[in-house]
Protein backbone atom coordinates (compact mmCIF):
# COMPACT_ATOMS: atom_id res chain seq x y z
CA UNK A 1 67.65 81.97 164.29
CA UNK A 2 66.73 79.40 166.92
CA UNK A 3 66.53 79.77 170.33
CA UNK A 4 68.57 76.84 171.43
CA UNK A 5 71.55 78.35 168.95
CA UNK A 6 70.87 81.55 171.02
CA UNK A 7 71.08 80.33 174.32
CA UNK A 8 74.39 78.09 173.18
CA UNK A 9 76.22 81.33 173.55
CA UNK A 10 76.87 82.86 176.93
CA UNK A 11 75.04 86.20 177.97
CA UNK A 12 78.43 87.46 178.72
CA UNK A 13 79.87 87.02 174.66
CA UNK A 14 76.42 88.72 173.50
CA UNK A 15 76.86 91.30 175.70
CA UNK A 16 79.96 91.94 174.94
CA UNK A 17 79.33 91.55 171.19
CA UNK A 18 76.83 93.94 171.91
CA UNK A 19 79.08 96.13 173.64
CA UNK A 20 81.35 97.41 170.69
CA UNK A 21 81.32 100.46 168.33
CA UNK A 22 79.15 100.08 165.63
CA UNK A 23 80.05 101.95 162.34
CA UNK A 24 78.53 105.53 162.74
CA UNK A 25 79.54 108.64 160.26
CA UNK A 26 79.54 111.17 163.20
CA UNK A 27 80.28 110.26 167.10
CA UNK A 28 77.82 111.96 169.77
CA UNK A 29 78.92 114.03 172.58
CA UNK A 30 78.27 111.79 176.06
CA UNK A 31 75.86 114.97 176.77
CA UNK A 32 72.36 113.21 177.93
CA UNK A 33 70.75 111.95 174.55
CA UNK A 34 73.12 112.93 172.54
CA UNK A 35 74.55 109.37 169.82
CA UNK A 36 73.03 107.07 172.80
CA UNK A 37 70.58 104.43 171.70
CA UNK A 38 69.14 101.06 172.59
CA UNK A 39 71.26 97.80 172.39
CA UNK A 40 68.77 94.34 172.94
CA UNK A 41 70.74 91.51 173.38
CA UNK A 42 69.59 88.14 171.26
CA UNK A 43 66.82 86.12 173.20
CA UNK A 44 66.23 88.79 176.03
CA UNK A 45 63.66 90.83 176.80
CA UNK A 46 64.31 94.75 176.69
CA UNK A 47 65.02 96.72 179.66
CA UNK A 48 63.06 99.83 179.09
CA UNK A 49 65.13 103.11 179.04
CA UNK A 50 64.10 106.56 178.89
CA UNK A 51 65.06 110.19 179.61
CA UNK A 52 63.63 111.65 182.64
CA UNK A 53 64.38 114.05 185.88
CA UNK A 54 65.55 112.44 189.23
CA UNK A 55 65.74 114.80 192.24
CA UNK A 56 66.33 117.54 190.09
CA UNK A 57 69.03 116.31 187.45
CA UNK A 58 68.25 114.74 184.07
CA UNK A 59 69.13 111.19 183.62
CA UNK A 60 68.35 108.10 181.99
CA UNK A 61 65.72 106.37 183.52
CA UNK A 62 66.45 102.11 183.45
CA UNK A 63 63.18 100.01 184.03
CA UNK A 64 63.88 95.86 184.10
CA UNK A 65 61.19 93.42 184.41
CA UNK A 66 62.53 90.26 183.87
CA UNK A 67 65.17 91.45 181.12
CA UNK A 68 68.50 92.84 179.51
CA UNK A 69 69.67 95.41 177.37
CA UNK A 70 71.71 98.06 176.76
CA UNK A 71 71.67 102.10 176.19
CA UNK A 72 74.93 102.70 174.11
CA UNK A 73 77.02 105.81 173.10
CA UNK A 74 80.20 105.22 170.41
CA UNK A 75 83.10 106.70 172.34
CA UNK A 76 86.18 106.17 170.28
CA UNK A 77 89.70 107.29 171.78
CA UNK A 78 93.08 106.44 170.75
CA UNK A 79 94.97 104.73 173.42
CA UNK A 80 97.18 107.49 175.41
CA UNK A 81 93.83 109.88 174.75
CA UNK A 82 91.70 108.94 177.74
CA UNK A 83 92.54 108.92 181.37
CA UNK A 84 89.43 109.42 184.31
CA UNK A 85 86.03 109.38 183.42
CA UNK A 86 83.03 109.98 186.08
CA UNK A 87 79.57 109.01 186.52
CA UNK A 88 76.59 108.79 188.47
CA UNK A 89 73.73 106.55 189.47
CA UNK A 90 70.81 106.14 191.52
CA UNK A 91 69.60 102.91 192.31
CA UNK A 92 65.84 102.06 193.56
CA UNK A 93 66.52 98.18 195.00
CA UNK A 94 69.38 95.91 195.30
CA UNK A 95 68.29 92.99 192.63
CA UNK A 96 66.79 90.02 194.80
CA UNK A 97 69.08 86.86 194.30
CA UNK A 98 71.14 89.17 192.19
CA UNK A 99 75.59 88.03 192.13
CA UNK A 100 77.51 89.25 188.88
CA UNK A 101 80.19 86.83 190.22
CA UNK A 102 77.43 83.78 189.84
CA UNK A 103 76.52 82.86 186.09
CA UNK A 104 73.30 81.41 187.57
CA UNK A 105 72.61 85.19 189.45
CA UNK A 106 74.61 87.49 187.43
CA UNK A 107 72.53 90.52 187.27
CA UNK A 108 72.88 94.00 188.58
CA UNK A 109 71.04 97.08 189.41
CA UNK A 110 73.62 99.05 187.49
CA UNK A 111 76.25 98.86 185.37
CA UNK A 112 78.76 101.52 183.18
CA UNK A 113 80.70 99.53 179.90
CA UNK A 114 83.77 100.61 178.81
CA UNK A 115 84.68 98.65 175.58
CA UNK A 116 88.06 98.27 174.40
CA UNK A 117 89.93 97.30 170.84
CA UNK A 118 92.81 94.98 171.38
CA UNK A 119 94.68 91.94 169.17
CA UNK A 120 92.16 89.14 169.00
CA UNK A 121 94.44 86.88 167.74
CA UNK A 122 96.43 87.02 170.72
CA UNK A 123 92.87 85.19 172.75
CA UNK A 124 92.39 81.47 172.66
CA UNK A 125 90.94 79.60 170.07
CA UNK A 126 87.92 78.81 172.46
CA UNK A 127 87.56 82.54 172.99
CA UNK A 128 87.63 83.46 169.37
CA UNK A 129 85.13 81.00 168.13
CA UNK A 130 83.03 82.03 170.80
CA UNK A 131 83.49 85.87 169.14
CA UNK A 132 82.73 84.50 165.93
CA UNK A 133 79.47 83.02 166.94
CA UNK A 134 78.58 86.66 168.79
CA UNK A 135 79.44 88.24 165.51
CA UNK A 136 77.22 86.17 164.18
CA UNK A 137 74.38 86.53 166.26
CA UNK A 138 74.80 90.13 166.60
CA UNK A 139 76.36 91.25 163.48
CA UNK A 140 78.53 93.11 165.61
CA UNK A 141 82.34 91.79 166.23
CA UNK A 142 83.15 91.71 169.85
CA UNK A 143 85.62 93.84 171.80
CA UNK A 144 88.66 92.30 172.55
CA UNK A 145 88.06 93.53 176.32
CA UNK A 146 84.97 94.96 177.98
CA UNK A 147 85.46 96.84 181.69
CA UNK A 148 82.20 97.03 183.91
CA UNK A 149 81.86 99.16 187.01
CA UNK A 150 79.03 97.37 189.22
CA UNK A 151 76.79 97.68 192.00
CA UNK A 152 76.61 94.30 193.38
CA UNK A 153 74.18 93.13 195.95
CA UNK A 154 77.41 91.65 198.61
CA UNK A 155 80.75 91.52 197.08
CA UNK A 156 83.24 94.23 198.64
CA UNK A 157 83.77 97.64 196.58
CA UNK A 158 87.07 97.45 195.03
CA UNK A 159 87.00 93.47 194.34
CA UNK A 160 87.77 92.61 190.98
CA UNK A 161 85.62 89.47 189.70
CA UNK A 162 85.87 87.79 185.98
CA UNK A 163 83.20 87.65 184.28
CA UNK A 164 82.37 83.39 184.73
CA UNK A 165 81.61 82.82 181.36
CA UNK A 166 84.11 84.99 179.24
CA UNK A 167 87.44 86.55 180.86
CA UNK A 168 87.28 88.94 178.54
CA UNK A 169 84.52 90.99 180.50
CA UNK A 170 85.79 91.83 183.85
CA UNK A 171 83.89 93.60 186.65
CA UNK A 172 84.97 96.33 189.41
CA UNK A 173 82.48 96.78 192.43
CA UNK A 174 82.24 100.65 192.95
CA UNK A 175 79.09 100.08 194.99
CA UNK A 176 78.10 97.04 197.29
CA UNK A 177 75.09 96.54 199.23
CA UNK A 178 71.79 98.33 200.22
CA UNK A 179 73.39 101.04 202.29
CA UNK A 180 73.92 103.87 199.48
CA UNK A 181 70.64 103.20 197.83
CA UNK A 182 67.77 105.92 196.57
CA UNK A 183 70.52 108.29 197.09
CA UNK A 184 73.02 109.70 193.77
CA UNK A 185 76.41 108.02 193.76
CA UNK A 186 79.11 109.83 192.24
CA UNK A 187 82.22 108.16 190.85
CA UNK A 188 85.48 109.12 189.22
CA UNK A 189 87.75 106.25 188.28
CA UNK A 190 90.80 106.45 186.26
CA UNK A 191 90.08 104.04 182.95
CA UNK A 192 93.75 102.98 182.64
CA UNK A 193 94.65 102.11 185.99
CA UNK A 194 91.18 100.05 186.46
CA UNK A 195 91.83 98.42 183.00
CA UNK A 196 95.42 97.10 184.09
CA UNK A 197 94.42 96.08 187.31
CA UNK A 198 91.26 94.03 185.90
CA UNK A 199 93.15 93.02 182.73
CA UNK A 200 96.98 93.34 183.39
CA UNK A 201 97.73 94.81 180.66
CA UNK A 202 97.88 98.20 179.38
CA UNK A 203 94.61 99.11 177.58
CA UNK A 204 93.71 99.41 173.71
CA UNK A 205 91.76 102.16 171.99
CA UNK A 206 88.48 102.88 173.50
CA UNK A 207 85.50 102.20 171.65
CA UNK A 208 82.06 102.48 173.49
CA UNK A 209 80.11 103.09 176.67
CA UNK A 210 77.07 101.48 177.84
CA UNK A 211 74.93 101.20 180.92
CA UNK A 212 73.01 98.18 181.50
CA UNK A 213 70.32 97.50 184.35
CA UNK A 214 69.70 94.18 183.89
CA UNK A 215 66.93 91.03 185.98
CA UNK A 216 66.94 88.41 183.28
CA UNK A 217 68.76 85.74 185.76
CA UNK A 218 66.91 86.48 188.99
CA UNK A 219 63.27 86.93 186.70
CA UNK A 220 63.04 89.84 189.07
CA UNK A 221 62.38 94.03 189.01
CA UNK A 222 65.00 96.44 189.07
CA UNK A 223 65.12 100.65 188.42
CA UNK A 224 67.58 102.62 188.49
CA UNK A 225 68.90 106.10 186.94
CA UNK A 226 72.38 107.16 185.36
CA UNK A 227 73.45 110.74 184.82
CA UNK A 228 75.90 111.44 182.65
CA UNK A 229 79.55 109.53 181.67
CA UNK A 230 82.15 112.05 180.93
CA UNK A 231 85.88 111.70 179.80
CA UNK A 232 88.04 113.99 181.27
């Protein structure tokens, strides 16, 4: 596979590829370690993840030099069978340069993936060639929609941004700015209200999480550390 045929697809339609439930016989708990694993994206280098303690909690240590992957857990629910989740993160450093509203900047410090199934054939042609070439770079079929929560570097907490690449990733600022850092941020967010107000339309099944910690754009360093995601 070249690189040019790589780098012909946006970040944002490999990620997203990237983002959706592969075929496993048993789904993991979203208990630390438990059915997560490592998701590289084609033509990036790895963000390294690993389990660790942070001021006294275990979490899931994120280390990015220069790179961008994922750390992925299946999470299937049936539409109607999810409502708020919560989770946590701790985050070293803004990322220098760093805008997910900017396809030129768009990396974060931290980020939680919600991926979604939904009627492909309802997208645009454009959009669904550009899944077919993420299937196959990936071997993976892309969600039909992909929710992020962020921490982004300036744009205000609660702004909704499209991803600038594919609309079908779409991005809520929970955190913004240096002022919370090297501290643990709690969150609870309600999945369906966030997914209609990012999407405007009801959501589909659920199919994965993922947390990404990602300095590919910027060629920067960035650390941070996620506790756990639960349902409730």
């Amino acid at each position: 596979m070249s690189y040019r045929l790589r780098c012909a697809l946006p970040t944002a339609l490999l990620l997203a590829a990237c983002a959706a439930t592969p075929p496993l016989a048993e789904v993991g708990s979203t208990a630390h370690g438990a059915g997560w694993h490592a998701v590289p994206l084609p033509g990036k280098q790895a963000t390294h993840y690993s389990w660790a303690h942070k001021d006294g909690r275990t979490a899931l240590a994120a280390v990015s030099e220069d790179s961008a992957s994922m750390y992925r857990q299946p999470l299937p629910r049936a539409p109607g069978d999810f409502g708020d989740v919560s989770f946590s993160w701790w985050v070293q450093d803004l990322v220098a340069g760093g805008n997910v509203a900017d396809a030129a900047r768009e990396d974060a410090p931290a980020r939680v993936m919600f991926a979604f199934d939904g009627d492909i054939t309802s997208l645009s042609m454009r959009t669904r060639a550009l899944f077919e070439l993420a299937e196959a770079l990936t071997g993976e079929k892309p969600p039909y929609a992909t929710l992020m929560y962020v921490w982004d570097a300036q744009a205000p907490v609660g702004s909704v941004i499209v991803n600038p690449r594919s609309d079908r990733i779409r991005k809520i600022v929970v955190d913004s700015g240096p002022g919370e850092l090297r501290r643990w941020r709690l969150h609870r967010r309600n999945l369906v209200a966030d997914f209609r107000l990012a999407f405007g339309e009801e959501p589909g099944a659920l199919g994965s999480v993922a947390v990404m910690t990602d300095s590919d754009n910027t060629r920067s360093r960035a650390a941070s550390w996620y506790g756990p995601v639960e349902l409730h």
